[in-house]
Protein backbone atom coordinates (compact mmCIF):
# COMPACT_ATOMS: atom_id res chain seq x y z
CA UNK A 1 0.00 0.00 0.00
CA UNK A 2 1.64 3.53 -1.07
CA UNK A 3 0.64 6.95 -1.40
CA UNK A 4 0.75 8.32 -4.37
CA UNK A 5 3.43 11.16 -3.60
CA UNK A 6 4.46 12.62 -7.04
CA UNK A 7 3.83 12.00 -10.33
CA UNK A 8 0.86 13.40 -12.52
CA UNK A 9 -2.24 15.18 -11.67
CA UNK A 10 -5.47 12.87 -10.75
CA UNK A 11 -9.22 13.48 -11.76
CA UNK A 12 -10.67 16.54 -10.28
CA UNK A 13 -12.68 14.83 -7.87
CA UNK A 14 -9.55 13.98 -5.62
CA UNK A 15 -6.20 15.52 -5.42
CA UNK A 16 -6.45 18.97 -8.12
CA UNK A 17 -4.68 20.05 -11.01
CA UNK A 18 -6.13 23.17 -10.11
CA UNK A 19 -5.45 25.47 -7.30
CA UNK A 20 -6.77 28.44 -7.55
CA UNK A 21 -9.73 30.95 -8.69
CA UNK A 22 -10.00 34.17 -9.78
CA UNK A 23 -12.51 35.01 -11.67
CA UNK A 24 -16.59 34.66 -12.45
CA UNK A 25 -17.36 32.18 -14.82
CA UNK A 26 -17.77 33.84 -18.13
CA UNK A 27 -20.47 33.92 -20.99
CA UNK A 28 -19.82 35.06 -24.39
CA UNK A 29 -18.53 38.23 -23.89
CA UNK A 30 -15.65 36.96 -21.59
CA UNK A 31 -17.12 39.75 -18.79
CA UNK A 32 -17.11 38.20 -15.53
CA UNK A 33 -20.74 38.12 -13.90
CA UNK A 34 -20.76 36.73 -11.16
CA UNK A 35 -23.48 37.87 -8.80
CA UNK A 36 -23.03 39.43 -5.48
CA UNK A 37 -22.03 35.82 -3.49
CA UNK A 38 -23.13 38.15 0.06
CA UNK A 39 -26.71 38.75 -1.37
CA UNK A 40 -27.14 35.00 -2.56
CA UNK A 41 -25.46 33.62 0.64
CA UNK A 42 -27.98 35.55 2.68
CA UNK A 43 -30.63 34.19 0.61
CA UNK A 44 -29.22 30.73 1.05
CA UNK A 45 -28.90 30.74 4.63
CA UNK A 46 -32.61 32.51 5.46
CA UNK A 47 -34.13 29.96 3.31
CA UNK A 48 -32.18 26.91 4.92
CA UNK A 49 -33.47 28.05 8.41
CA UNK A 50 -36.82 27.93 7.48
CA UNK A 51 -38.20 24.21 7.91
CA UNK A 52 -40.50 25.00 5.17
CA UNK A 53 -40.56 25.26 1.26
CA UNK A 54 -42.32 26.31 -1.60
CA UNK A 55 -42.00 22.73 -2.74
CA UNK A 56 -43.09 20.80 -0.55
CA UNK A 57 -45.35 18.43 -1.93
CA UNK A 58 -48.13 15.57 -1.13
CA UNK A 59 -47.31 12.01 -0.66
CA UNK A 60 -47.66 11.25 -4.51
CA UNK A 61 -45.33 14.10 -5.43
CA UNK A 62 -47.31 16.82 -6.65
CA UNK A 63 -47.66 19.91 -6.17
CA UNK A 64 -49.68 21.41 -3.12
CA UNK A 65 -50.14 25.06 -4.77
CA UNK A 66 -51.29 26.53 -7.49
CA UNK A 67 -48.61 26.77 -10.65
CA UNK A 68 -47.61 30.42 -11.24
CA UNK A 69 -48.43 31.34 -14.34
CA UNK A 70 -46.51 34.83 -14.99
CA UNK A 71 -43.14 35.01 -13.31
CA UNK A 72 -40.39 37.31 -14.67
CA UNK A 73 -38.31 34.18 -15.14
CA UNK A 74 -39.13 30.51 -14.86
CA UNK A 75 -36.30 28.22 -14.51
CA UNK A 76 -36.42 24.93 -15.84
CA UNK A 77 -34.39 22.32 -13.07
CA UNK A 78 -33.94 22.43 -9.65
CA UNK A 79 -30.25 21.00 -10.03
CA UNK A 80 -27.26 23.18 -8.77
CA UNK A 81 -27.43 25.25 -11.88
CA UNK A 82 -31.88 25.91 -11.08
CA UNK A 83 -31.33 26.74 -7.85
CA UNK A 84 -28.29 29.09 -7.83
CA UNK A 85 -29.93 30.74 -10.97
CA UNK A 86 -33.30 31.17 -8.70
CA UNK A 87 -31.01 32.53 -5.89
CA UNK A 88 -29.49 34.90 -7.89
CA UNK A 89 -32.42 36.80 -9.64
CA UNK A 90 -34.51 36.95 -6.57
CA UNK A 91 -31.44 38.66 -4.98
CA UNK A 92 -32.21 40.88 -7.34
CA UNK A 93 -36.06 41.20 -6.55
CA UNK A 94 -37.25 39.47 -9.97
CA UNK A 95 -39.90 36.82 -9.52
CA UNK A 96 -39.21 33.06 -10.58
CA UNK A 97 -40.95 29.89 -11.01
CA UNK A 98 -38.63 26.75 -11.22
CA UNK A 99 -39.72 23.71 -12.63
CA UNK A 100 -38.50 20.22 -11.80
CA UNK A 101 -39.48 16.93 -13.29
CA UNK A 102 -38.57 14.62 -10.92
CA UNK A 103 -39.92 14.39 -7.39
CA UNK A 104 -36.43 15.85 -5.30
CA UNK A 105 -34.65 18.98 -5.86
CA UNK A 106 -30.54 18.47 -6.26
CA UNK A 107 -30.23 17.21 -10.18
CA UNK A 108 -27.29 15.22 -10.43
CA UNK A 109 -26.40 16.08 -6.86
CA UNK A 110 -28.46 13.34 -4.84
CA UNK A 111 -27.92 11.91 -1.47
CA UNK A 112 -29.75 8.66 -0.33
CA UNK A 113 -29.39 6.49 2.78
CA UNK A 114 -32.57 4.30 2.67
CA UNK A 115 -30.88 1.27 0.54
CA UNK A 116 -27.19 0.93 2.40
CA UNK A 117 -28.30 2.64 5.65
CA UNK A 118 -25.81 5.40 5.21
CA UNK A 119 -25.43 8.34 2.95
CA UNK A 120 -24.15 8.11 -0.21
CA UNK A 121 -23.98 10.45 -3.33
CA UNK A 122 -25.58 8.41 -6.24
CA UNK A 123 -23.83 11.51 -8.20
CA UNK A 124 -21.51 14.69 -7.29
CA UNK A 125 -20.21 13.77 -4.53
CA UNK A 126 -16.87 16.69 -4.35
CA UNK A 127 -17.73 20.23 -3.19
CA UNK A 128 -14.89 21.85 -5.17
CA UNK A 129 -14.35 24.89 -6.74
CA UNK A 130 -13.50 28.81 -5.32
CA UNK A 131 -13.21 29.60 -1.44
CA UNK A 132 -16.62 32.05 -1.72
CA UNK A 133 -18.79 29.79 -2.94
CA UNK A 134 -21.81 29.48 -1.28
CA UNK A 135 -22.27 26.19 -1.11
CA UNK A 136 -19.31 25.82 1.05
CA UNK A 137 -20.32 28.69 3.12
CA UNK A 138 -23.90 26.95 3.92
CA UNK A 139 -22.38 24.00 4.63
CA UNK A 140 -19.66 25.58 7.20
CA UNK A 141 -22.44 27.56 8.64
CA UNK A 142 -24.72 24.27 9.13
CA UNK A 143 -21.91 22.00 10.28
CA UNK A 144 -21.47 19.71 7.43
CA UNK A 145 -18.54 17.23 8.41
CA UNK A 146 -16.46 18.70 5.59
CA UNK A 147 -12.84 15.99 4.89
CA UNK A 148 -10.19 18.18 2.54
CA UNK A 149 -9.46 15.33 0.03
CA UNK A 150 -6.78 16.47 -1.70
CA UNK A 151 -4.20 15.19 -0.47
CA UNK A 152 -5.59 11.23 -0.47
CA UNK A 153 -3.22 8.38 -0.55
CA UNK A 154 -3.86 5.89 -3.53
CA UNK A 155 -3.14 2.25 -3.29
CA UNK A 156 -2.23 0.47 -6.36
CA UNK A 157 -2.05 -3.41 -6.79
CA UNK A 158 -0.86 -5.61 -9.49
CA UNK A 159 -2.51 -9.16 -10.14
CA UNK A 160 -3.86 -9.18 -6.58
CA UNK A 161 -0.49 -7.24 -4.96
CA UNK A 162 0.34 -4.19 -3.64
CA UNK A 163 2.51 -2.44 -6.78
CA UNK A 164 6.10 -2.92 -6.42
CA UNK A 165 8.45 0.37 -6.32
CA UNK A 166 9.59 -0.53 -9.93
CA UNK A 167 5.81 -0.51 -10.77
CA UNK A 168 4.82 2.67 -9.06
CA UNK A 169 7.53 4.20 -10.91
CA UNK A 170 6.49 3.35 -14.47
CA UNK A 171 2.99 4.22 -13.34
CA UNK A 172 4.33 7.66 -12.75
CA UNK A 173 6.59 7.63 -16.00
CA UNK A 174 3.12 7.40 -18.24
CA UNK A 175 1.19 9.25 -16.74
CA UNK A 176 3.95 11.88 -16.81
CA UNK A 177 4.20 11.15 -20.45
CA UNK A 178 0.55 10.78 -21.25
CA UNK A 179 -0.08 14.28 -20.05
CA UNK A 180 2.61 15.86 -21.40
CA UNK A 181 1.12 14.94 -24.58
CA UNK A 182 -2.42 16.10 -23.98
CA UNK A 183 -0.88 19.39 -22.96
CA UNK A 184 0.96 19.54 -25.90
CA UNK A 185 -2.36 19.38 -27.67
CA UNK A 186 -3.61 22.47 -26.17
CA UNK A 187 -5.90 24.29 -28.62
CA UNK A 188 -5.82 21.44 -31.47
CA UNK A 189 -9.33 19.90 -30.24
CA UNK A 190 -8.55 16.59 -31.35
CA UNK A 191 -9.34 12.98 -30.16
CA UNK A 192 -7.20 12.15 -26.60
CA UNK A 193 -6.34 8.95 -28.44
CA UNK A 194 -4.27 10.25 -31.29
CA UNK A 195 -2.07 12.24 -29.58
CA UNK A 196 -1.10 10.26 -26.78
CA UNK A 197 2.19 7.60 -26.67
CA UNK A 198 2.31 4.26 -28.60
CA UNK A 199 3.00 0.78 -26.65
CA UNK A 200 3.73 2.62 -23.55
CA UNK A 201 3.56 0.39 -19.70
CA UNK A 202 0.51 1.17 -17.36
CA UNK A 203 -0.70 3.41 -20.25
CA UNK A 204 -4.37 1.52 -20.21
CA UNK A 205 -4.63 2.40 -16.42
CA UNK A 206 -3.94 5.81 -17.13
CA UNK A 207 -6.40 6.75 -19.82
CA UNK A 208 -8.81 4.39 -17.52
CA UNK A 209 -8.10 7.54 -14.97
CA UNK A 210 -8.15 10.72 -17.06
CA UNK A 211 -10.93 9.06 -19.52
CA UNK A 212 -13.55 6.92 -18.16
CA UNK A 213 -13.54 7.66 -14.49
CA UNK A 214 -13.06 11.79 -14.72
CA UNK A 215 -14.28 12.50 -17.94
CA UNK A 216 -16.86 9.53 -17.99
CA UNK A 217 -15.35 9.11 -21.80
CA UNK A 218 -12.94 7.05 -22.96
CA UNK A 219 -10.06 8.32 -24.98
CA UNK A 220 -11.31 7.61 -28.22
CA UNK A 221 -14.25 10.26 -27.32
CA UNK A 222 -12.15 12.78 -25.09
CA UNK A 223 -11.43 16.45 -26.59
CA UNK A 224 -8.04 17.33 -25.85
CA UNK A 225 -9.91 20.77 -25.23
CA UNK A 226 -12.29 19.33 -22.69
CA UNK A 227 -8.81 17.93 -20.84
CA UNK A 228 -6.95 21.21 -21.23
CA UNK A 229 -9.67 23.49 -20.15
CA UNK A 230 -10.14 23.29 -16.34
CA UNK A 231 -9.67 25.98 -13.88
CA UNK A 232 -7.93 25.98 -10.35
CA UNK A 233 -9.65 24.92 -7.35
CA UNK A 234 -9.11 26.25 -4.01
CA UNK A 235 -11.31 23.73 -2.12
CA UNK A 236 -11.74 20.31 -2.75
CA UNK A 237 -13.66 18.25 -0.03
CA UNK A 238 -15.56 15.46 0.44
CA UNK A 239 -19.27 16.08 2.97
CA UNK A 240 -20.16 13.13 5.18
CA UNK A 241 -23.94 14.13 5.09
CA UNK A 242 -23.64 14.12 1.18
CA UNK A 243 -23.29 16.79 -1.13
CA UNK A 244 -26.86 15.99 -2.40
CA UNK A 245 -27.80 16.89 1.00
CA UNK A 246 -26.53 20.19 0.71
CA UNK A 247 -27.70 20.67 -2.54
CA UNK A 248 -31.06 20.00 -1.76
CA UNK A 249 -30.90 21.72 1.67
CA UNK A 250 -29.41 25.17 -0.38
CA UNK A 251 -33.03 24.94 -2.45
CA UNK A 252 -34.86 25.04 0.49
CA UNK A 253 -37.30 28.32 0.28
CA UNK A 254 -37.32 28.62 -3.24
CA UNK A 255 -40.18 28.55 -5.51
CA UNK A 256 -39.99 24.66 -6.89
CA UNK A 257 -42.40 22.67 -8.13
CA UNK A 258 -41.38 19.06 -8.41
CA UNK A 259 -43.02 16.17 -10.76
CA UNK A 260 -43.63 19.14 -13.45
CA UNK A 261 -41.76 18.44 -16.55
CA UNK A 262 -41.25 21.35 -19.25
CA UNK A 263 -42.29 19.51 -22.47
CA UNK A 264 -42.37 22.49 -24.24
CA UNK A 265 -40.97 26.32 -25.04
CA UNK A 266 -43.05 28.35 -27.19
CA UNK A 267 -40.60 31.41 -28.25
CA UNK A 268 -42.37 32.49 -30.80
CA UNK A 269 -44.00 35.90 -29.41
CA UNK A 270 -43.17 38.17 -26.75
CA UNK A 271 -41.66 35.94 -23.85
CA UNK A 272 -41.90 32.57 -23.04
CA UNK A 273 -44.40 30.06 -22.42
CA UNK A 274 -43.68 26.85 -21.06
CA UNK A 275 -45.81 23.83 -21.55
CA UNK A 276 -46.18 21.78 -18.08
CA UNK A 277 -48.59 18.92 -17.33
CA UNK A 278 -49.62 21.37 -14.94
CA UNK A 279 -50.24 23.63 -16.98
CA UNK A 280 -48.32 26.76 -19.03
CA UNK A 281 -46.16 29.06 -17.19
CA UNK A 282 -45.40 32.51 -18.77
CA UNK A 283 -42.48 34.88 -18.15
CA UNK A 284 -40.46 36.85 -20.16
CA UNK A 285 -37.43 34.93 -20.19
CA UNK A 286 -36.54 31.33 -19.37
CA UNK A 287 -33.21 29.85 -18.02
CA UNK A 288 -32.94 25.96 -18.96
CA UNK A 289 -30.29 23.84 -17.04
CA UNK A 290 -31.52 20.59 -18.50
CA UNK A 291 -28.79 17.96 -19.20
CA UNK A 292 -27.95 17.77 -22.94
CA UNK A 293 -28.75 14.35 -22.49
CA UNK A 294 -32.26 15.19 -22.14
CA UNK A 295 -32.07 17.75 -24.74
CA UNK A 296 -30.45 16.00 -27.33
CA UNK A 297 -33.32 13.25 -27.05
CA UNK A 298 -35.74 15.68 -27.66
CA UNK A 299 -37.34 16.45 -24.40
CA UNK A 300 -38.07 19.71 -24.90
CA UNK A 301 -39.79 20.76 -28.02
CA UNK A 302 -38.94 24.35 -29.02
CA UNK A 303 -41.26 26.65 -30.92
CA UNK A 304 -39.92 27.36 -33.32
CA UNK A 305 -37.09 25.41 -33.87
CA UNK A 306 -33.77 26.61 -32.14
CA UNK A 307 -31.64 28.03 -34.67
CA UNK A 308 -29.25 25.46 -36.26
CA UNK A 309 -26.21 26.82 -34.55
CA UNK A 310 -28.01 26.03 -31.27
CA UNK A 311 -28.90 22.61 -32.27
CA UNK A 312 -25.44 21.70 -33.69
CA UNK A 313 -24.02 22.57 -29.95
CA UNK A 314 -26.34 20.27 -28.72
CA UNK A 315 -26.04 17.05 -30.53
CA UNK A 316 -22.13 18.13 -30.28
CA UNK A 317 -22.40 18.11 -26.52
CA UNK A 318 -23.44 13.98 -25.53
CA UNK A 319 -23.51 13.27 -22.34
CA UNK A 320 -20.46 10.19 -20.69
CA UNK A 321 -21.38 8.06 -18.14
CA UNK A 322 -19.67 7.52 -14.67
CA UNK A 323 -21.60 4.94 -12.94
CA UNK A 324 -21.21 4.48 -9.03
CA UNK A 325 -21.44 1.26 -7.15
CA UNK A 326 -22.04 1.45 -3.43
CA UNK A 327 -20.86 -1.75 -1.13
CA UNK A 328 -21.66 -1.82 1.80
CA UNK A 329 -19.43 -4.48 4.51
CA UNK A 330 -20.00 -5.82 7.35
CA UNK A 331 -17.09 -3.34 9.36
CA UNK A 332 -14.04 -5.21 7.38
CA UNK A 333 -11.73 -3.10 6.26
CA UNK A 334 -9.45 -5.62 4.18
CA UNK A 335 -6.21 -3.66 5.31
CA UNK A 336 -7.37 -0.19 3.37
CA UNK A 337 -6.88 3.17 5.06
CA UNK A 338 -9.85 5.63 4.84
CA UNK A 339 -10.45 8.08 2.20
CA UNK A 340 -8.05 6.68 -0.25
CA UNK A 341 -8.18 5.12 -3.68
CA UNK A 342 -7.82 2.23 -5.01
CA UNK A 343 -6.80 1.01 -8.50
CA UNK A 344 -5.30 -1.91 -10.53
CA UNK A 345 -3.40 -1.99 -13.27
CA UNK A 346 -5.52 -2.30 -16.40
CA UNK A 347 -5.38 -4.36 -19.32
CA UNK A 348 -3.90 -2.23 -21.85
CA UNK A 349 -6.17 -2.50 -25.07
CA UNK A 350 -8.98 0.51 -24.77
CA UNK A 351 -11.84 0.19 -23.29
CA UNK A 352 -10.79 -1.39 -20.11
CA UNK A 353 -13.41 -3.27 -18.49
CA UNK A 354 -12.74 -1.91 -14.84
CA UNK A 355 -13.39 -0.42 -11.77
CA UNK A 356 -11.31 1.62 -9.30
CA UNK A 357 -12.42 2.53 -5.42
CA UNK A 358 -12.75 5.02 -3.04
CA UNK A 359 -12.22 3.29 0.20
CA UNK A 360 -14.44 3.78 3.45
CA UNK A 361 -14.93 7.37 3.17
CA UNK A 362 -15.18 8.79 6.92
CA UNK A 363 -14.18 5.59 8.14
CA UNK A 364 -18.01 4.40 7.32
CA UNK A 365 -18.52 0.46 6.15
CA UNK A 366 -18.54 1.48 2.78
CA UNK A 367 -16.40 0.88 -0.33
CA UNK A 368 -17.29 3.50 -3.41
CA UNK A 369 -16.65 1.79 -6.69
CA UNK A 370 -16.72 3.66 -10.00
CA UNK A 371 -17.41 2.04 -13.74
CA UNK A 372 -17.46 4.86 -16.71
CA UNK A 373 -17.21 5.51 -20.50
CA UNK A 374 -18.24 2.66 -23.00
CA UNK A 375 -18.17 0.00 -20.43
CA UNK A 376 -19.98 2.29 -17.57
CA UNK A 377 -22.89 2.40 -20.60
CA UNK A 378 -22.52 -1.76 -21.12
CA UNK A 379 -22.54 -2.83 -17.38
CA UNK A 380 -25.71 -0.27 -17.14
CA UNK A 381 -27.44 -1.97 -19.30
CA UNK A 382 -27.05 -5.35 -17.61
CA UNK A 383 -28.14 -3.47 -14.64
CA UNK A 384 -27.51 -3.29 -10.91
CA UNK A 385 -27.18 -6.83 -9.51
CA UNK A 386 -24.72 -7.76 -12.60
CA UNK A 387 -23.04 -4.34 -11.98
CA UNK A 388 -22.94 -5.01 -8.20
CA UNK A 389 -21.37 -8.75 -8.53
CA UNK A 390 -18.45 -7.06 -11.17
CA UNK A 391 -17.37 -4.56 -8.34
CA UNK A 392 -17.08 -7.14 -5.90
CA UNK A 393 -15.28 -9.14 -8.01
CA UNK A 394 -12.72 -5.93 -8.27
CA UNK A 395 -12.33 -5.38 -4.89
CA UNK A 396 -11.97 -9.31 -4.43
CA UNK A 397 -8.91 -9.20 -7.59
CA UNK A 398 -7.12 -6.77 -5.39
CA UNK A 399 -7.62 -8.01 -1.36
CA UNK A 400 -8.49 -11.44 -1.90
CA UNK A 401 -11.51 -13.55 -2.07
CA UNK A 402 -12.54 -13.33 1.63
CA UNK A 403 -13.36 -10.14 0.75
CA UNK A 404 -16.93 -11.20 -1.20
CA UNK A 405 -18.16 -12.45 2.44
CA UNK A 406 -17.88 -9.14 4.53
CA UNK A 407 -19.77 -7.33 1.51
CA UNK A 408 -23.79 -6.89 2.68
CA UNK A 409 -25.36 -4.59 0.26
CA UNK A 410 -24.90 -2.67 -2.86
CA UNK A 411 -26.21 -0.23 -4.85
CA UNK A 412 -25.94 1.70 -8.63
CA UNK A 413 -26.39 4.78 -9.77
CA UNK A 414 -28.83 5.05 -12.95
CA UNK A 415 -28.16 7.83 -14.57
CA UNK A 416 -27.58 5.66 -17.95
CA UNK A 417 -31.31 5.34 -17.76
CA UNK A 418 -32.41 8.50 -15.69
CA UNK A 419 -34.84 9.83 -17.91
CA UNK A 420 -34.22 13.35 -16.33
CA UNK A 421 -30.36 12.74 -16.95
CA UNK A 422 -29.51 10.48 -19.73
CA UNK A 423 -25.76 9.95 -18.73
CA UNK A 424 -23.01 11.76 -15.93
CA UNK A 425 -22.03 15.01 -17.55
CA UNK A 426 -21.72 16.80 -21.02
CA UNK A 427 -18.53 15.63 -22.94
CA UNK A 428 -17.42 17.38 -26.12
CA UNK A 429 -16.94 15.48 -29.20
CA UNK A 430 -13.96 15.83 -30.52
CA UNK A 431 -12.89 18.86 -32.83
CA UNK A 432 -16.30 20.34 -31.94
CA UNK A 433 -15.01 22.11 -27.95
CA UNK A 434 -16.51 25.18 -29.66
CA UNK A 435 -20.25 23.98 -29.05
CA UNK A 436 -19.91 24.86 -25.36
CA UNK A 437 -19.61 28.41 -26.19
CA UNK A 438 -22.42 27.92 -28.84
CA UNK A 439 -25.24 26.21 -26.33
CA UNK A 440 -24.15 29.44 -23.86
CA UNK A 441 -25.41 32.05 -26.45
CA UNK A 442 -28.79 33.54 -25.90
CA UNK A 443 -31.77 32.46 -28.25
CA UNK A 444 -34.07 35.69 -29.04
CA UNK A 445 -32.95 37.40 -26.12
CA UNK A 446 -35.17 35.48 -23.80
CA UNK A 447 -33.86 31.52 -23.77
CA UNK A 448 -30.74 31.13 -21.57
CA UNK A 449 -29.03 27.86 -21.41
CA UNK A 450 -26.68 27.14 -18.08
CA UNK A 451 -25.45 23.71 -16.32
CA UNK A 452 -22.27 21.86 -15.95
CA UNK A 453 -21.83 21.65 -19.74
CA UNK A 454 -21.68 25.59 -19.62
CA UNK A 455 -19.22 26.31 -16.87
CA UNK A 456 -16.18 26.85 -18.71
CA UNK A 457 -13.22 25.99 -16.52
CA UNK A 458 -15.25 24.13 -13.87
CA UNK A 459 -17.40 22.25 -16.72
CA UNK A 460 -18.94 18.63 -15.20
CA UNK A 461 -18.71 19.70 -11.59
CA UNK A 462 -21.34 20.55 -8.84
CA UNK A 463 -19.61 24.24 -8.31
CA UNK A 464 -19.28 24.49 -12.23
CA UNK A 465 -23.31 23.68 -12.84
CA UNK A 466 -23.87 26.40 -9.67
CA UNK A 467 -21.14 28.95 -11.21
CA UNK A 468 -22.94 29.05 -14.97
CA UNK A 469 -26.36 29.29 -12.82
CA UNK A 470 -25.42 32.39 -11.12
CA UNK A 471 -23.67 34.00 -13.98
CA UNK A 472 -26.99 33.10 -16.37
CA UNK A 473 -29.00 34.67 -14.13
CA UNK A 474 -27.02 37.72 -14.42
CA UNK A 475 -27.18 38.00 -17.63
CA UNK A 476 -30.84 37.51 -18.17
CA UNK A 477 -31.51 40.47 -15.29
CA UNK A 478 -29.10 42.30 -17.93
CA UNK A 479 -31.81 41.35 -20.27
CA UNK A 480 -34.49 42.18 -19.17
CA UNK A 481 -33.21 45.47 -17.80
CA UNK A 482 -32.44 46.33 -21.36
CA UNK A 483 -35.93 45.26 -22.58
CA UNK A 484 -38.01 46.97 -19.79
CA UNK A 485 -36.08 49.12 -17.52
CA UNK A 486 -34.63 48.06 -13.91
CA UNK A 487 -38.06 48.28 -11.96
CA UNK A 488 -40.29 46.30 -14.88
CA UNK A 489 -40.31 43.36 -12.66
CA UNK A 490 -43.80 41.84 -12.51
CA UNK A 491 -44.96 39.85 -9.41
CA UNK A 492 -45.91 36.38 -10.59
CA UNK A 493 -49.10 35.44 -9.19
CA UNK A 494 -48.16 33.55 -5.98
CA UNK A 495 -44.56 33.44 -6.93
CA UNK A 496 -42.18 33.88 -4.22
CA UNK A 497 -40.27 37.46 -4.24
């Protein structure tokens, strides 16, 4: 067992390439808007305090009040992106609506404890990003047990082994080498896989890292763009509770109203109006933070069409797949240390069918595995009990067969076949980076995209979906300030100010 004490830079959920922040996330006129972070902190906090929200709902999910039907802004998700958006423009006394279609607030950022009796994040599960952002302030100021990960030891086996030093070194050698070469590739926007070194040792395990289980693509699919890209991060922790706890807890207040799919956006007068199976919702501007999963397959029909250039973005913008398997033990620990990783050296032909640990996060009975890129999407599809028996069988290739014993519950995440998700995160195809910057362009002046895909430098990260919320709601009070005047803001009828 060794810690992982130089070498190359790790996937940005664990010990950063990035260290620092300086700047708003920017749209397409490279100004930095970010919102005042005092106002929306406030906002945060006031509405966490209060044991009550706007959407709470009845036993079967729906909601309790009556739709608005004329906010200045409805927002379509209650994810991280929804909910700082919502934050930010009623920090600014506009009136939103936001519309979620499942039955939970949080998006991709979702908590459970019923099926292994403790929490775990069936998504985002790093709170990572800038030192100011809220989310780390509310969870400071509730007492989340917050664990600085970024300094976690990784333990690497061979054939059932701890890695020899020899081994460990040549593991260091390619990934030194591998990244040196997708750094070399910065601003080319080609495939990962063409640019990297030819019959190189432990190179399978590396792209397994960088690719599948950061990226949630494999190499093949990976913009050298979408690897280059990425900010600093100042904070980088890991939240007993859950970060989907958080997330959820931060949309206390606001004006949500779960189990209400948009199905439709109607663009074509002055406005907005949203189709809802409860009904149409007017405003004069919508922000949607929809994955481009969901998008891509269509669920959201746009009236009229979005322009081409929008559309292109999108089908350039799939969504990879990082699947998480949950096991739960008995109390063994199989000679791990907490809150480290675990990996094994890979086959070296591309895709690698494999998965990689983190071990017993806050010393809990608990062993996270992830599965992503093309196999992630196969060992979805064979679904949770066959997923559940190949991470055992991982953790039993690298501590031994007792190990399969001492494991007493598992789970899977499903966003494969979350219809409100349709995969992990946005991914880039290759030579097409530029669709980012495309989906983050305005349509008519009163259609704002924002989400993880659209956070620049913190793209396919909690903080990044929360970032491009805030600064999207910026620029839509920009808007509508230029369309009405400052004080135009009409009260939706029971919409929360």
């Amino acid at each position: 067992m060794t810690a992982k004490a130089t070498g190359g830079k790790r996937p940005r959920w664990w010990p950063p390439r990035w260290l620092g922040f300086g700047r708003g996330v920017s749209r397409g006129s490279g100004v930095s808007v970010a919102p005042s972070r005092r106002a929306v902190l406030a906002a945060l906090l006031a509405g966490a305090s209060t044991s009550t929200s706007t959407s709470t709902s009845t036993g079967a999910g729906r909601a309790q009040t009556t739709l608005p039907t004329d906010p200045d802004v409805v927002v379509i998700g209650a994810g991280a992106a929804g909910i700082a958006a919502a934050h930010a423009l009623m920090a600014e006394g506009r009136s939103v609506v936001v519309l979620e279609a499942a039955g939970r607030i949080g998006g991709r950022a979702y908590t459970e404890s019923a099926r292994l009796g403790l929490p775990f994040d069936h998504g985002c599960a790093w709170l990572q990003g800038p030192r100011d952002l809220p989310l780390l302030a509310l969870a400071r100021e509730r007492r989340y047990r917050l664990l600085d990960h970024e300094d976690a030891t990784e333990i690497l086996f061979v054939d059932g082994r701890p890695a020899s030093s020899a081994e460990w070194r040549a593991y260091d050698r390619a990934w030194g080498r591998i990244e040196d070469a997708l750094e070399k590739a910065d601003g080319s926007d080609v495939s990962a896989a063409s640019v990297i070194p030819k019959g190189l040792d432990w190179a399978g395990t590396v792209q397994t890292w960088i690719g599948p289980m950061d990226h949630a693509v494999d190499f093949a699919d990976l913009s050298t763009e979408d690897y280059n890209v990425f900010d600093e991060l100042e904070t980088n922790y890991l939240i007993e509770e859950g970060l989907g706890t958080l997330v959820a807890e931060a949309g206390a207040g606001l004006p949500v109203r779960l189990n209400t799919p948009a199905t439709a956006i109607d663009w074509s007068g002055e406005g907005v109006s949203v189709t809802t199976p409860e009904g149409t919702v007017r405003a004069r501007a919508c922000i949607v933070t929809v994955s481009t999963g969901v998008l891509r397959a269509g669920g959201i029909v746009f009236t009229p069409a979005l322009p081409v250039e929008t559309a292109e973005a999108i089908d350039r913008l799939p969504m990879g797949l990082l699947t998480k398997i949950g096991l739960k033990t008995d109390g063994a620990r199989f000679g791990l240390s907490d809150n480290a990783w675990l990996a094994q050296k890979t086959a070296e032909k591309m895709p690698a069918e494999a998965c990689f640990f983190l071990t017993l996060p806050f010393a809990q009975p608990l062993m996270v595995g992830f599965v992503g890129g093309a196999f992630g999407w196969e060992l979805s599809r064979e679904g949770e009990a066959a997923a559940i028996d190949f991470a055992k069988g991982a953790l039993v290739k690298a501590v031994g067969s007792d190990a399969r014993k001492h494991i007493t519950g598992g789970v899977m995440s499903d966003w494969a076949t979350n219809p409100f998700t349709l995969g992990a995160y946005a991914s880039a195809v290759p030579g097409h980076y530029d669709a980012r910057a495309a989906l983050a362009q305005p349509v008519g002046a009163r259609i704002f995209f924002a989400g993880e895909a659209l956070a620049g430098g913190y793209q396919q990260l909690c903080s990044g979906a929360w970032l491009s919320g805030e600064a999207t709601a910026r620029d839509v009070a920009q808007a509508l300030d230029a369309t009405c005047g400052p004080n135009a803001t009409r009260a939706g009828k029971g919409a929360s100010q």
